[in-house]
C-alpha atoms as a PDB file:
ATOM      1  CA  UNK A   1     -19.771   1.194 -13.283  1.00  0.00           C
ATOM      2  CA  UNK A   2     -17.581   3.306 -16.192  1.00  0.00           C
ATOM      3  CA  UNK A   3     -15.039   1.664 -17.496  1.00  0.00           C
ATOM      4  CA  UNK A   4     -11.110   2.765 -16.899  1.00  0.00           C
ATOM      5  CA  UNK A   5     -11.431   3.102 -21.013  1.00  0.00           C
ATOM      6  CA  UNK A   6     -13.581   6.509 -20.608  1.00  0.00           C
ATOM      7  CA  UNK A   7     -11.670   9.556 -21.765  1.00  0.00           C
ATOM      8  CA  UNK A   8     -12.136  10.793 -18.186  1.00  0.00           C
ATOM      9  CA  UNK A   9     -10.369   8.310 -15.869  1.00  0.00           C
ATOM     10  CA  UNK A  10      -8.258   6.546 -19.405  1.00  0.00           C
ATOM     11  CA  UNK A  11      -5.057   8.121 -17.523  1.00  0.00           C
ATOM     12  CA  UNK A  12      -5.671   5.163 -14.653  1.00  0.00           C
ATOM     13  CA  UNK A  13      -4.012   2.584 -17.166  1.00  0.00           C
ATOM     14  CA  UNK A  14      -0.732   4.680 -16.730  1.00  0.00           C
ATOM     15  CA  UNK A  15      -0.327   2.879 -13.513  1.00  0.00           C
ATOM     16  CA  UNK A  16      -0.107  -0.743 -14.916  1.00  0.00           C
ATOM     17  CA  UNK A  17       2.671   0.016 -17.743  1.00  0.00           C
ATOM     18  CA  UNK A  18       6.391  -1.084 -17.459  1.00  0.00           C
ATOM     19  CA  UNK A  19       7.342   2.430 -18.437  1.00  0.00           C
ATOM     20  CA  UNK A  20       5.461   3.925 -14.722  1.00  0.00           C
ATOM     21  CA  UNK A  21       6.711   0.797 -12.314  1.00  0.00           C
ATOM     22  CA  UNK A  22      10.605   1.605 -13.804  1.00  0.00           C
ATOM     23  CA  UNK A  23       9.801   5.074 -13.006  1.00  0.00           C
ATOM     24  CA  UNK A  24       8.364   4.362  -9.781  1.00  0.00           C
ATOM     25  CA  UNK A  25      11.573   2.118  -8.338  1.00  0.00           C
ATOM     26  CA  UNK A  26      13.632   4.187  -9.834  1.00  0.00           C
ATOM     27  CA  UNK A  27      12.232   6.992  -7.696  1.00  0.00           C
ATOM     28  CA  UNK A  28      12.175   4.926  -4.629  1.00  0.00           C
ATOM     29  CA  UNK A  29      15.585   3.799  -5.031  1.00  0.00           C
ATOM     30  CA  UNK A  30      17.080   6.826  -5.315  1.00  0.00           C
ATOM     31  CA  UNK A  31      14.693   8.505  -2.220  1.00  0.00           C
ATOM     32  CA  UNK A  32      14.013   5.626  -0.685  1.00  0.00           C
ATOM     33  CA  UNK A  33      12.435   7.794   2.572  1.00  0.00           C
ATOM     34  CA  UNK A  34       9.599   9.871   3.105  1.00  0.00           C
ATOM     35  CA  UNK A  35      10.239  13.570   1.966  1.00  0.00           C
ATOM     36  CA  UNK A  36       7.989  14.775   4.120  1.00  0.00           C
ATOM     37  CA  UNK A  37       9.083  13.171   7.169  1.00  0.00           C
ATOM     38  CA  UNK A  38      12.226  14.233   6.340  1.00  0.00           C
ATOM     39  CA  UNK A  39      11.355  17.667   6.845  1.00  0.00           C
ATOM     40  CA  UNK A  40      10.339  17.301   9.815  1.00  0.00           C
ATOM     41  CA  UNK A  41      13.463  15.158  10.972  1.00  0.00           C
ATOM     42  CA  UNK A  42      11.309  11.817  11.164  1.00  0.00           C
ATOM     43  CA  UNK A  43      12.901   8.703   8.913  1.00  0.00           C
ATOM     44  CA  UNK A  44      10.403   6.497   7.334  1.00  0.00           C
ATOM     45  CA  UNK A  45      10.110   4.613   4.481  1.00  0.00           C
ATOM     46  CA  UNK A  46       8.749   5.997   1.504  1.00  0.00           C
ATOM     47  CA  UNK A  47       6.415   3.324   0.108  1.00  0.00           C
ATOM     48  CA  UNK A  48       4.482   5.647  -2.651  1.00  0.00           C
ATOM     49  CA  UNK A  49       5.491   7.626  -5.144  1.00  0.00           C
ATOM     50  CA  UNK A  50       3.242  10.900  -5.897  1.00  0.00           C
ATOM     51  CA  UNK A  51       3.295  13.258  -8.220  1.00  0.00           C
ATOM     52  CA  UNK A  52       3.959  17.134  -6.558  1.00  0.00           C
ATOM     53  CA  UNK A  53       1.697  18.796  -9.521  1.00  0.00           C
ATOM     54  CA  UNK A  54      -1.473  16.498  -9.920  1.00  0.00           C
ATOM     55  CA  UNK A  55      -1.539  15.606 -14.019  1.00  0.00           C
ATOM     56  CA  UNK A  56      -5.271  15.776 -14.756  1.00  0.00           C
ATOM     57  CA  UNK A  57      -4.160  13.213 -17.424  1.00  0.00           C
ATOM     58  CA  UNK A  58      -1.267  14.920 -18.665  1.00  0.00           C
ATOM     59  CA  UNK A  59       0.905  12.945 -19.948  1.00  0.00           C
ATOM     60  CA  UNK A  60       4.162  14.395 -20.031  1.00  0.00           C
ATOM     61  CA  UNK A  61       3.603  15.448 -16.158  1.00  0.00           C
ATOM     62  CA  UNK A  62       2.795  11.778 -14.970  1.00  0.00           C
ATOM     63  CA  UNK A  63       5.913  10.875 -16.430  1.00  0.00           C
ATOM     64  CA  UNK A  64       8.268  13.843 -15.814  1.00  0.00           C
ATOM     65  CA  UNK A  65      10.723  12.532 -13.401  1.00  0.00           C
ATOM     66  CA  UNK A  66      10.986  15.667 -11.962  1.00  0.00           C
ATOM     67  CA  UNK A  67       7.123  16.191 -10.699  1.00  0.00           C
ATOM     68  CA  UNK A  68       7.274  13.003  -8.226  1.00  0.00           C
ATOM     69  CA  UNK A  69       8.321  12.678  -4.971  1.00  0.00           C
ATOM     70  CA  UNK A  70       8.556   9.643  -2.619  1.00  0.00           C
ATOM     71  CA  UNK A  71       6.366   9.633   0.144  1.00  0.00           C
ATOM     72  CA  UNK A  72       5.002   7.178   3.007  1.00  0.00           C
ATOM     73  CA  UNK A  73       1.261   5.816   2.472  1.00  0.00           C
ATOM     74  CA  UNK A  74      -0.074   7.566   5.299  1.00  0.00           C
ATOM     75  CA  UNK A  75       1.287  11.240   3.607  1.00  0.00           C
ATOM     76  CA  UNK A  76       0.092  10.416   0.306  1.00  0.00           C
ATOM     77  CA  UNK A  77      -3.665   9.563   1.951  1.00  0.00           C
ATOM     78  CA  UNK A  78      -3.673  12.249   3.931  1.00  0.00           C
ATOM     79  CA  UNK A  79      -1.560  14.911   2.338  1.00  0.00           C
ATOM     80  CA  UNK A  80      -1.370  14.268  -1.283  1.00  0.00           C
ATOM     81  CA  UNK A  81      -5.153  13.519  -1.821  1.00  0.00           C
ATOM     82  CA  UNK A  82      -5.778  17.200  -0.269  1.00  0.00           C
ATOM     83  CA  UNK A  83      -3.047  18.274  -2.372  1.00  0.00           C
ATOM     84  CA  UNK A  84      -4.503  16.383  -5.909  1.00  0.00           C
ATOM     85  CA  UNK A  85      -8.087  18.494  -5.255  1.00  0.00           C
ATOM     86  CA  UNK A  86      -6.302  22.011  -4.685  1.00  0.00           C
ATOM     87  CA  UNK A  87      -6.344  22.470  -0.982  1.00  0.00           C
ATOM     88  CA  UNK A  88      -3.293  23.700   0.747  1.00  0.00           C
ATOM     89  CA  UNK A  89      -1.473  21.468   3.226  1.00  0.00           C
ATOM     90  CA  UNK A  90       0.925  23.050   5.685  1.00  0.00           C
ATOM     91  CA  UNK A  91       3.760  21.120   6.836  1.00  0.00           C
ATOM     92  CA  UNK A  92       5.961  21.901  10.018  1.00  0.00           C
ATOM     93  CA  UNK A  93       9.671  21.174  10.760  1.00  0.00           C
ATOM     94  CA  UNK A  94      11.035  19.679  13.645  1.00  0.00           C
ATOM     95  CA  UNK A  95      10.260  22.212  15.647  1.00  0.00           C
ATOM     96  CA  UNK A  96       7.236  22.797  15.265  1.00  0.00           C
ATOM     97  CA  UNK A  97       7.484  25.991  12.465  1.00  0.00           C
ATOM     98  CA  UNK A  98       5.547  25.976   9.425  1.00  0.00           C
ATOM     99  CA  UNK A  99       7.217  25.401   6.342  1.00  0.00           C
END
């Protein structure tokens, strides 16, 4: 199995820094529910928080404040991992429109 250390995947570390979990609850405290529940007028929790342009191990973008968004788990699975590999999610508002 390749180690988190290859050039590849090294970005992975990112996660388990001080400097990424202060960014994180800062993000969550200050949109503390799902954005895109939200736009569809559902409240829940935002429990992750992902980044809108995927990184590719960039960096600045992983920790740009303004590329992350809080989501719930079950958006970031679902939505965000779609998102990440360059497929195109569409998202509806309450009643039912795309958006």
């Amino acid at each position: 199995m390749p180690r988190v250390t290859d050039t590849k995947r090294a970005w992975l570390r990112w996660y388990g820094l001080a400097r990424w979990k202060r960014l994180r609850e800062s993000q969550l405290a200050a949109e503390p529910l799902c954005a895109r529940c939200l736009a569809s007028e559902i409240v829940t929790e935002a429990t992750v928080v992902h980044h809108r342009k995927a990184h590719k191990g960039d960096e600045a973008l992983f920790f740009d404040p303004a590329n992350l968004e809080s989501i719930c788990k079950p958006h970031h699975d679902r939505d965000g991992q779609l998102e990440d590999h360059g497929k195109t999610v569409i998202r509806y508002d309450a009643s039912g429109w795309p958006i």
